[in-house]
N, C-alpha and C. Protein backbone atom coordinates (compact mmCIF):
# COMPACT_ATOMS: atom_id res chain seq x y z
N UNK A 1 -70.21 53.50 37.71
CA UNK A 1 -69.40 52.90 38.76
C UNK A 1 -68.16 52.21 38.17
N UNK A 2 -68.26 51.41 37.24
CA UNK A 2 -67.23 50.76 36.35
C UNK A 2 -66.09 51.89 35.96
N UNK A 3 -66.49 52.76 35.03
CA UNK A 3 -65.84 54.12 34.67
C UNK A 3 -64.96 54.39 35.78
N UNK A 4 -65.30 54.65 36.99
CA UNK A 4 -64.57 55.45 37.88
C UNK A 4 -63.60 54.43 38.69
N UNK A 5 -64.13 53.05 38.74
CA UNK A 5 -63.20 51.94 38.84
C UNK A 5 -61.72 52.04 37.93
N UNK A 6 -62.50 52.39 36.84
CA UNK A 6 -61.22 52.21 35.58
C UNK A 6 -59.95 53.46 35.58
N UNK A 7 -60.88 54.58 35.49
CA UNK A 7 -59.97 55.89 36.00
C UNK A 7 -59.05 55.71 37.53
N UNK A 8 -59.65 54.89 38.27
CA UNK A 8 -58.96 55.13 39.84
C UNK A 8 -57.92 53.96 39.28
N UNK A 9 -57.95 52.98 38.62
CA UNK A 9 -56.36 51.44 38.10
C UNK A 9 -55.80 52.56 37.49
N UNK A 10 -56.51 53.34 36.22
CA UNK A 10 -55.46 54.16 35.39
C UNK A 10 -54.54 54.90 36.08
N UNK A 11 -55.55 55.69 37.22
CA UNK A 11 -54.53 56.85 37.94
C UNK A 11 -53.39 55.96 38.87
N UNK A 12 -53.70 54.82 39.86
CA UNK A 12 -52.93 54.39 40.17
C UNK A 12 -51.78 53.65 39.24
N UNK A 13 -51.90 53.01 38.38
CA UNK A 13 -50.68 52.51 37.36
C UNK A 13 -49.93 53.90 37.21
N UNK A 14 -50.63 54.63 36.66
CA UNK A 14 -49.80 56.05 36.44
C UNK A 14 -49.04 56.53 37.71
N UNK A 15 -49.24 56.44 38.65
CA UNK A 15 -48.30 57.06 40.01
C UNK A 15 -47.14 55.95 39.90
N UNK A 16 -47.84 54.53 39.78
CA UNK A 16 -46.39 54.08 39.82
C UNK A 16 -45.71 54.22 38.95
N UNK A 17 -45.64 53.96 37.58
CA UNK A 17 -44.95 54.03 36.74
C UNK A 17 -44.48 55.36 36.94
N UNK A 18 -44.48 56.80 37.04
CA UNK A 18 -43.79 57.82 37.66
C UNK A 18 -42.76 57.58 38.70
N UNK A 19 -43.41 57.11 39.97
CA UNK A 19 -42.59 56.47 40.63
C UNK A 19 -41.28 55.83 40.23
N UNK A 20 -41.76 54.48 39.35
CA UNK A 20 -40.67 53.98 38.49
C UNK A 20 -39.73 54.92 37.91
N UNK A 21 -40.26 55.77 36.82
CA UNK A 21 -39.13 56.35 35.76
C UNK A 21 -38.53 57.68 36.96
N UNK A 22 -38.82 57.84 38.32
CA UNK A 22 -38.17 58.78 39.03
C UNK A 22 -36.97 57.85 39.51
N UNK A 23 -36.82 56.57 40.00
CA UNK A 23 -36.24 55.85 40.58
C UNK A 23 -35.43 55.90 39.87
N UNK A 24 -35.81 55.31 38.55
CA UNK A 24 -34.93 55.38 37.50
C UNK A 24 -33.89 55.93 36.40
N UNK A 25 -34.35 57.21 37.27
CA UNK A 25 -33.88 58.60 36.91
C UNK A 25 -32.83 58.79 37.77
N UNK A 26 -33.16 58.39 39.02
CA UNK A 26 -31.78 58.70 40.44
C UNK A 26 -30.92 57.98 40.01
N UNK A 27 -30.44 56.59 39.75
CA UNK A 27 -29.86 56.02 39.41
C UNK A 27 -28.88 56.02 38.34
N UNK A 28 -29.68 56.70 37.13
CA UNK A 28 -28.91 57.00 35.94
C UNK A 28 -28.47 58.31 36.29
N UNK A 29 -28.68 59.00 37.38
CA UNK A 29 -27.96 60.38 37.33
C UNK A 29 -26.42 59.81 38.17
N UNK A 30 -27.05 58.86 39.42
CA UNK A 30 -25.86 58.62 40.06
C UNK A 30 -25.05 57.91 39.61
N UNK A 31 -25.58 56.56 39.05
CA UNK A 31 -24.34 55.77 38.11
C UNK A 31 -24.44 55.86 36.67
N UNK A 32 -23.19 55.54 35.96
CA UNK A 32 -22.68 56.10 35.08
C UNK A 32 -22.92 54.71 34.25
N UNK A 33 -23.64 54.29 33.03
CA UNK A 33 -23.73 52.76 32.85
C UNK A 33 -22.26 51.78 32.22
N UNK A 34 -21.44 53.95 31.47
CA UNK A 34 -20.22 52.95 30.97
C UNK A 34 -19.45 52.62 31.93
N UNK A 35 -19.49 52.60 33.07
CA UNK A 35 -18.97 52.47 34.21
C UNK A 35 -19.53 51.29 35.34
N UNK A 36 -20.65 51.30 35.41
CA UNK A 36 -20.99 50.36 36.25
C UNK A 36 -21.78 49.16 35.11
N UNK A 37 -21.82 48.03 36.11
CA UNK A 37 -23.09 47.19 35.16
C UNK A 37 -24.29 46.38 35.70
N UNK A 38 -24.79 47.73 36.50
CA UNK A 38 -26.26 47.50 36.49
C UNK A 38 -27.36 47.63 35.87
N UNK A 39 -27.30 47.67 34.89
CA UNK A 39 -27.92 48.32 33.70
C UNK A 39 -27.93 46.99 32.73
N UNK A 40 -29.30 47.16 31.97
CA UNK A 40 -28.90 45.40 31.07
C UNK A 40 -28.69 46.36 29.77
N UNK A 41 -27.93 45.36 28.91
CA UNK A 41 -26.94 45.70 27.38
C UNK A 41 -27.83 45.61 26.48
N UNK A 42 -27.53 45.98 25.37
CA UNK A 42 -28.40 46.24 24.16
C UNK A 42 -28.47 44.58 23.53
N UNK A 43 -29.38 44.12 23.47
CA UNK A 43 -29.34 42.64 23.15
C UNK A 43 -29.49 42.41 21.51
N UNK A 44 -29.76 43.13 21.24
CA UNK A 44 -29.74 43.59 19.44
C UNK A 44 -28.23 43.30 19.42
N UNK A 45 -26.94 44.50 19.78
CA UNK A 45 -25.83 44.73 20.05
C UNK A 45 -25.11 43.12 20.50
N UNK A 46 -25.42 42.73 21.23
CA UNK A 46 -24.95 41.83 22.43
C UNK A 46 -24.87 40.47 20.96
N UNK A 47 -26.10 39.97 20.35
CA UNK A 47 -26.56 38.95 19.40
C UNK A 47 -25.57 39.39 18.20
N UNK A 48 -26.36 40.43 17.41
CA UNK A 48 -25.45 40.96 16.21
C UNK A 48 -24.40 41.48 15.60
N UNK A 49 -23.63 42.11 17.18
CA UNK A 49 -22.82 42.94 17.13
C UNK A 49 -22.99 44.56 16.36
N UNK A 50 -24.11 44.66 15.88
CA UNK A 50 -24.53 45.92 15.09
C UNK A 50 -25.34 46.81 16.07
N UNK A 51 -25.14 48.28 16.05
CA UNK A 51 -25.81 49.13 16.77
C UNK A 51 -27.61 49.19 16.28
N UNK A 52 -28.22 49.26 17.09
CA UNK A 52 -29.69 49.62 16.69
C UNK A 52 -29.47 50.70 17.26
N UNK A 53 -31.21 51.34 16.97
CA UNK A 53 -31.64 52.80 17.24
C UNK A 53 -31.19 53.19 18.22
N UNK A 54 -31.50 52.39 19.36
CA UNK A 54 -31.17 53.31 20.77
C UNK A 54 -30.13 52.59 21.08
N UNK A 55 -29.01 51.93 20.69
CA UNK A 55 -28.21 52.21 21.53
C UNK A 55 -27.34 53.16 21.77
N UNK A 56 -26.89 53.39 22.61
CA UNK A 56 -26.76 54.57 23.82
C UNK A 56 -27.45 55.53 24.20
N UNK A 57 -28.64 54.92 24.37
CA UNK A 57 -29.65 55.95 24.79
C UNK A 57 -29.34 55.85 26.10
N UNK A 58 -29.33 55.12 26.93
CA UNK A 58 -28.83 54.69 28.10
C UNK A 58 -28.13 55.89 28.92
N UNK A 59 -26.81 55.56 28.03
CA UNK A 59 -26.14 56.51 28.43
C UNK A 59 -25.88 57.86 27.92
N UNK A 60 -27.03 57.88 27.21
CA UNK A 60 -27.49 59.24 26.86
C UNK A 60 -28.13 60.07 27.77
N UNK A 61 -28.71 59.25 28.46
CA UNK A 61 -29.69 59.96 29.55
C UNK A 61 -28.84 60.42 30.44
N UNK A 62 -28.37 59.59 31.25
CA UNK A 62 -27.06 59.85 32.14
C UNK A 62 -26.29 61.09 31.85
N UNK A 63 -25.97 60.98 30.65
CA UNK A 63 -24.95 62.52 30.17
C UNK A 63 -26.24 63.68 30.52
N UNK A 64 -27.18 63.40 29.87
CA UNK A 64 -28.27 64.77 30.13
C UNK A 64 -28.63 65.21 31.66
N UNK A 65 -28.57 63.98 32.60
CA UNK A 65 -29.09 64.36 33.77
C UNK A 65 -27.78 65.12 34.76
N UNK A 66 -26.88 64.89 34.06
CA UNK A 66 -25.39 65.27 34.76
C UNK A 66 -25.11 66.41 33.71
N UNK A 67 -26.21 67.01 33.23
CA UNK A 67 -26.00 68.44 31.62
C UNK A 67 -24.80 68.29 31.45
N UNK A 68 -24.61 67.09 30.48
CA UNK A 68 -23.65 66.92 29.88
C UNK A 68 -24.05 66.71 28.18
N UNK A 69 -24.72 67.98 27.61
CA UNK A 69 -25.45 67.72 26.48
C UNK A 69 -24.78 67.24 25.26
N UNK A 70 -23.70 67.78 24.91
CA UNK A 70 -22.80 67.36 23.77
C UNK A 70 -22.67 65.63 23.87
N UNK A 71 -22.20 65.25 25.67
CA UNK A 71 -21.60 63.79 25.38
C UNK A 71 -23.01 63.10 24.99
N UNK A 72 -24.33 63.73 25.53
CA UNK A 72 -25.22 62.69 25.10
C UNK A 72 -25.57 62.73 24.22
N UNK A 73 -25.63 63.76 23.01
CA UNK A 73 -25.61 63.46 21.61
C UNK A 73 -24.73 62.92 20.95
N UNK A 74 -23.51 62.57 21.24
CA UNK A 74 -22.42 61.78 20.71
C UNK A 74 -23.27 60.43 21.26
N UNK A 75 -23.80 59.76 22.45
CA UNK A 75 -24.04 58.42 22.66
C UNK A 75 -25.83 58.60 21.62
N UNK A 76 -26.48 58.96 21.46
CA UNK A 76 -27.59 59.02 20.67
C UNK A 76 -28.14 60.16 20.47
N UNK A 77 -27.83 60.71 19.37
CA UNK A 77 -28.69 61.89 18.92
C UNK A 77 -29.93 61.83 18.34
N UNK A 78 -30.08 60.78 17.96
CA UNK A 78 -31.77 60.82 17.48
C UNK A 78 -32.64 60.58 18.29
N UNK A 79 -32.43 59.75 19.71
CA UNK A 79 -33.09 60.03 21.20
C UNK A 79 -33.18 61.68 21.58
N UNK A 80 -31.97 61.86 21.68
CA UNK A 80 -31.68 63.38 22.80
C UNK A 80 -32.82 64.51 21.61
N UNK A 81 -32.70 64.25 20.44
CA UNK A 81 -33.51 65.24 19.30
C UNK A 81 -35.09 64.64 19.70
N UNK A 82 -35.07 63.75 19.91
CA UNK A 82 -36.89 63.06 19.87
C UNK A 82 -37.38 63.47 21.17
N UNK A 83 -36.57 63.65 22.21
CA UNK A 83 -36.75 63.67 23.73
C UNK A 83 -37.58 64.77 24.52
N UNK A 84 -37.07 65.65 23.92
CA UNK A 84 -38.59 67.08 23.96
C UNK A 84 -40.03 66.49 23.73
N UNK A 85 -39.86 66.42 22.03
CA UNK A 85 -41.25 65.34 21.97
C UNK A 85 -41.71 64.58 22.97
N UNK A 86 -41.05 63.30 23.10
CA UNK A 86 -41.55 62.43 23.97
C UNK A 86 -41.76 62.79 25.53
N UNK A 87 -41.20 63.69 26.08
CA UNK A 87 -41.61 64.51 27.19
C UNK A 87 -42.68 65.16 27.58
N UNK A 88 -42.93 65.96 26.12
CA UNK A 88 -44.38 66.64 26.29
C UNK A 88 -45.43 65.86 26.07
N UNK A 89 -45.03 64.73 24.79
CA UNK A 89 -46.65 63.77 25.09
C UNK A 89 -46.74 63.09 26.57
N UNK A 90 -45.40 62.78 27.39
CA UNK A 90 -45.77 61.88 28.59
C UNK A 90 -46.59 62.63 29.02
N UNK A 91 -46.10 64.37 29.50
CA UNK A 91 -46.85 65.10 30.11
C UNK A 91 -48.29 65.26 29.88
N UNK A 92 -48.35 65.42 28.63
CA UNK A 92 -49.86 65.34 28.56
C UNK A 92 -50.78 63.85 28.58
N UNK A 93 -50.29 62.93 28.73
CA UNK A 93 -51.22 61.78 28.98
C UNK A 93 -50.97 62.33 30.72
N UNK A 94 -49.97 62.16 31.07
CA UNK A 94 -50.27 61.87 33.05
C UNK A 94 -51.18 62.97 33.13
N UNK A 95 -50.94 64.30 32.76
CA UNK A 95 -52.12 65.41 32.78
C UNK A 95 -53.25 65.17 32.95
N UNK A 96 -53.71 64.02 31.70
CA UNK A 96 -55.32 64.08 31.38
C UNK A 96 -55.32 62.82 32.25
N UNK A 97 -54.67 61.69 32.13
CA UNK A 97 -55.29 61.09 33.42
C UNK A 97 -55.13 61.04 34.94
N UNK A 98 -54.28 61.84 35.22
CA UNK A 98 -54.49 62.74 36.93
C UNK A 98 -55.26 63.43 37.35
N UNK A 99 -54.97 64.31 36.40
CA UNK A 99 -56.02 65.80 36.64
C UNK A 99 -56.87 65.51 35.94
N UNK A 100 -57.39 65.20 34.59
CA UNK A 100 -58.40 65.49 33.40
C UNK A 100 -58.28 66.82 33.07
N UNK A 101 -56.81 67.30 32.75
CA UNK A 101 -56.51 68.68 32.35
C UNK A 101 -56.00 68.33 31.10
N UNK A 102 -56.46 68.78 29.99
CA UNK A 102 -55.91 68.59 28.13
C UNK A 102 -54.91 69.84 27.96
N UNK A 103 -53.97 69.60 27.43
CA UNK A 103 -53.04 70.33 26.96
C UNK A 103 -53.03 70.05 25.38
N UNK A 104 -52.69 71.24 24.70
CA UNK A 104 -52.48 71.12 22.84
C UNK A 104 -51.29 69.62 22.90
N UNK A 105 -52.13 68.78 21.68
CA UNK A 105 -50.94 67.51 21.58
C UNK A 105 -50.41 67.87 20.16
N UNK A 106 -49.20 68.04 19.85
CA UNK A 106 -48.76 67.83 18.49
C UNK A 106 -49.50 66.48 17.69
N UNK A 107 -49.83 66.81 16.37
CA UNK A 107 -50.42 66.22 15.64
C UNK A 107 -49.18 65.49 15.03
N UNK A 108 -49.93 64.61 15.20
CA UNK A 108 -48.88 63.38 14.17
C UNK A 108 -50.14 62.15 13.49
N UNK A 109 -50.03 62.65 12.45
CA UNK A 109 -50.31 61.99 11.13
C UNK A 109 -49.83 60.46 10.60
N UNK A 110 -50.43 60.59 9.64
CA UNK A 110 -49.71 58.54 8.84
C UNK A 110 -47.85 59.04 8.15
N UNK A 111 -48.46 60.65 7.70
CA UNK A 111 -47.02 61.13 7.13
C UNK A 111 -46.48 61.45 8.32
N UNK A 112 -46.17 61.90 8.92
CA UNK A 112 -45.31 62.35 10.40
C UNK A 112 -44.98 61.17 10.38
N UNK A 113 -45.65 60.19 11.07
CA UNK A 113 -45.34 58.53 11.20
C UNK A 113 -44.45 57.99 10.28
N UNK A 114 -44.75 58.07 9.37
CA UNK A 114 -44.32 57.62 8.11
C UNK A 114 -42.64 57.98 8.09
N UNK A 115 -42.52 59.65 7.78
CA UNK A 115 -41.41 59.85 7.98
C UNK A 115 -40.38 59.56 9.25
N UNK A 116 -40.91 59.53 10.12
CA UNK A 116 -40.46 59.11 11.41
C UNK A 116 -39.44 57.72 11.52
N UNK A 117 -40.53 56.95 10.68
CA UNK A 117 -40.59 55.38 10.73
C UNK A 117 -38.79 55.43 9.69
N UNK A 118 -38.92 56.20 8.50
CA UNK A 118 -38.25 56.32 7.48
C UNK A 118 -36.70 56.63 8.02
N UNK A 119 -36.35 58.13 9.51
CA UNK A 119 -35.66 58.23 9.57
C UNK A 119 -34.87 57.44 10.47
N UNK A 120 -35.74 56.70 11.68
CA UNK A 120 -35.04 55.84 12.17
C UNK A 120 -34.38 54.97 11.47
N UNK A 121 -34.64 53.65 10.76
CA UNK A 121 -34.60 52.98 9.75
C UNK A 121 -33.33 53.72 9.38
N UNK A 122 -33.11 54.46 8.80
CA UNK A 122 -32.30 55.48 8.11
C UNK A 122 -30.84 55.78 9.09
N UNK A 123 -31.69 55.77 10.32
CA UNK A 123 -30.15 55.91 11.27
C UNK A 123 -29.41 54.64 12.01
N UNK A 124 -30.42 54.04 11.83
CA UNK A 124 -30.21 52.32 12.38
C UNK A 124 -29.22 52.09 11.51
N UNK A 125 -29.16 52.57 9.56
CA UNK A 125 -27.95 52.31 8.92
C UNK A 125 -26.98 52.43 9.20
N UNK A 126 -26.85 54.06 8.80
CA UNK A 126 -25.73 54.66 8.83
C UNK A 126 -24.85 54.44 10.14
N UNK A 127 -25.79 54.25 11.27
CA UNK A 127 -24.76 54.59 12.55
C UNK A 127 -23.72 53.18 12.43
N UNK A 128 -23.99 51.98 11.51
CA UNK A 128 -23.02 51.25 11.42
C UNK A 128 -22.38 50.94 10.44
N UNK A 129 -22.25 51.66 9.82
CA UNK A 129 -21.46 52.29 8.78
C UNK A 129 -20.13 52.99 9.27
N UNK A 130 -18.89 52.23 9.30
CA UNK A 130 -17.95 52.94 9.37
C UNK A 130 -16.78 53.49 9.13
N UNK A 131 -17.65 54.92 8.20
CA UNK A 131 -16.75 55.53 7.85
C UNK A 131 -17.71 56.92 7.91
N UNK A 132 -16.46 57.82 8.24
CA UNK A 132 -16.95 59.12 7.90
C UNK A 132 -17.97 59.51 7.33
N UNK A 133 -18.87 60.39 7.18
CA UNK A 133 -19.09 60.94 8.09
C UNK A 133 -20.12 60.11 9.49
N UNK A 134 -20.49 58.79 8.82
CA UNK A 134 -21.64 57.93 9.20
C UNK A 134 -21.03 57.91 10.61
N UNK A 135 -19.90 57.28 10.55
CA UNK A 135 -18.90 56.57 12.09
C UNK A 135 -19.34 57.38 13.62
N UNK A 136 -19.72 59.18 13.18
CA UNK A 136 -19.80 59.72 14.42
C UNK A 136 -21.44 59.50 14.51
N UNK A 137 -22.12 59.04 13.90
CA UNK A 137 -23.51 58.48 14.64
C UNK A 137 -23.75 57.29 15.84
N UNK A 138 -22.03 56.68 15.24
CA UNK A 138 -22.14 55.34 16.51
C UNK A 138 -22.13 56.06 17.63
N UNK A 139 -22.12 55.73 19.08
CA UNK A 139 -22.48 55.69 20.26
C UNK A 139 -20.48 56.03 20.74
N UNK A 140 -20.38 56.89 21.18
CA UNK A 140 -18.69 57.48 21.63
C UNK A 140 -19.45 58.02 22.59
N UNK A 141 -17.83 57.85 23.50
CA UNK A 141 -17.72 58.53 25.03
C UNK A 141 -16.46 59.60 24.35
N UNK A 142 -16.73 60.80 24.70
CA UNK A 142 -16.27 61.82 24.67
C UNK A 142 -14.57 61.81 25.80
N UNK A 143 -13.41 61.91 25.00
CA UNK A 143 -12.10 61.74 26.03
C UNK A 143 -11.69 62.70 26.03
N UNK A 144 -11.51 63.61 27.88
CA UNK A 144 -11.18 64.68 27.87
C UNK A 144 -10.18 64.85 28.52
């Protein structure tokens, strides 16, 4: 009885949070964040003045939902490259706890991790680094 208590919170948290990242999805397709400011700022950015990992993931998304693929790898390419990934694991958790349908999960290891851990770290540098070739990792809006 407990069990099926626990599965029926899981499945409901899971609808909303869908819910959520759909809402959240309309929004970033309709507004544009370098443009509007409903959207909260990178507070890493905002404090340090230095780019972290995701910034412009933000408006990375935005470029993708408007297939605007180039500008959103100019605002974060190591999101828009990770984003397949992270798509197919969402899919397969809401899978198994909606349905209880398993799909193959990519294996990720201490080394996968490891390296993972290594290249972020790695881009968190360079992207504030500026100079050539590092400079085009920062976060640019494409002027056309």
């Amino acid at each position: 009885m407990e069990q099926l208590k626990n599965i029926k919170v899981q499945r409901t948290i899971t609808i909303i949070v869908l819910v959520i990242i759909c809402c959240g999805a309309v929004l970033l397709y309709k507004f544009n964040p370098s443009k509007v400011n409903i959207f909260p700022p990178c507070l890493f950015k905002k404090i340090t003045g230095f780019y972290c990992p995701g910034c412009g993931s933000t408006r990375a998304i935005h470029a993708l939902l408007n297939l605007n693929i180039w500008q959103a790898f100019r605002y974060n390419m190591l999101m828009v490259t990770l984003l397949p990934y992270m798509v197919y694991e969402m899919t397969a958790i809401i899978l198994k706890i909606l349905f209880n349908k398993e799909i193959p999960r990519i294996p990720m290891n201490g080394k996968v991790i490891y390296a993972l851990l290594i290249t972020i770290i790695l881009y968190w540098l360079f992207r504030n680094i500026n100079l050539y070739p590092f400079k085009i990792l920062a976060p640019t809006e494409i002027i056309v």
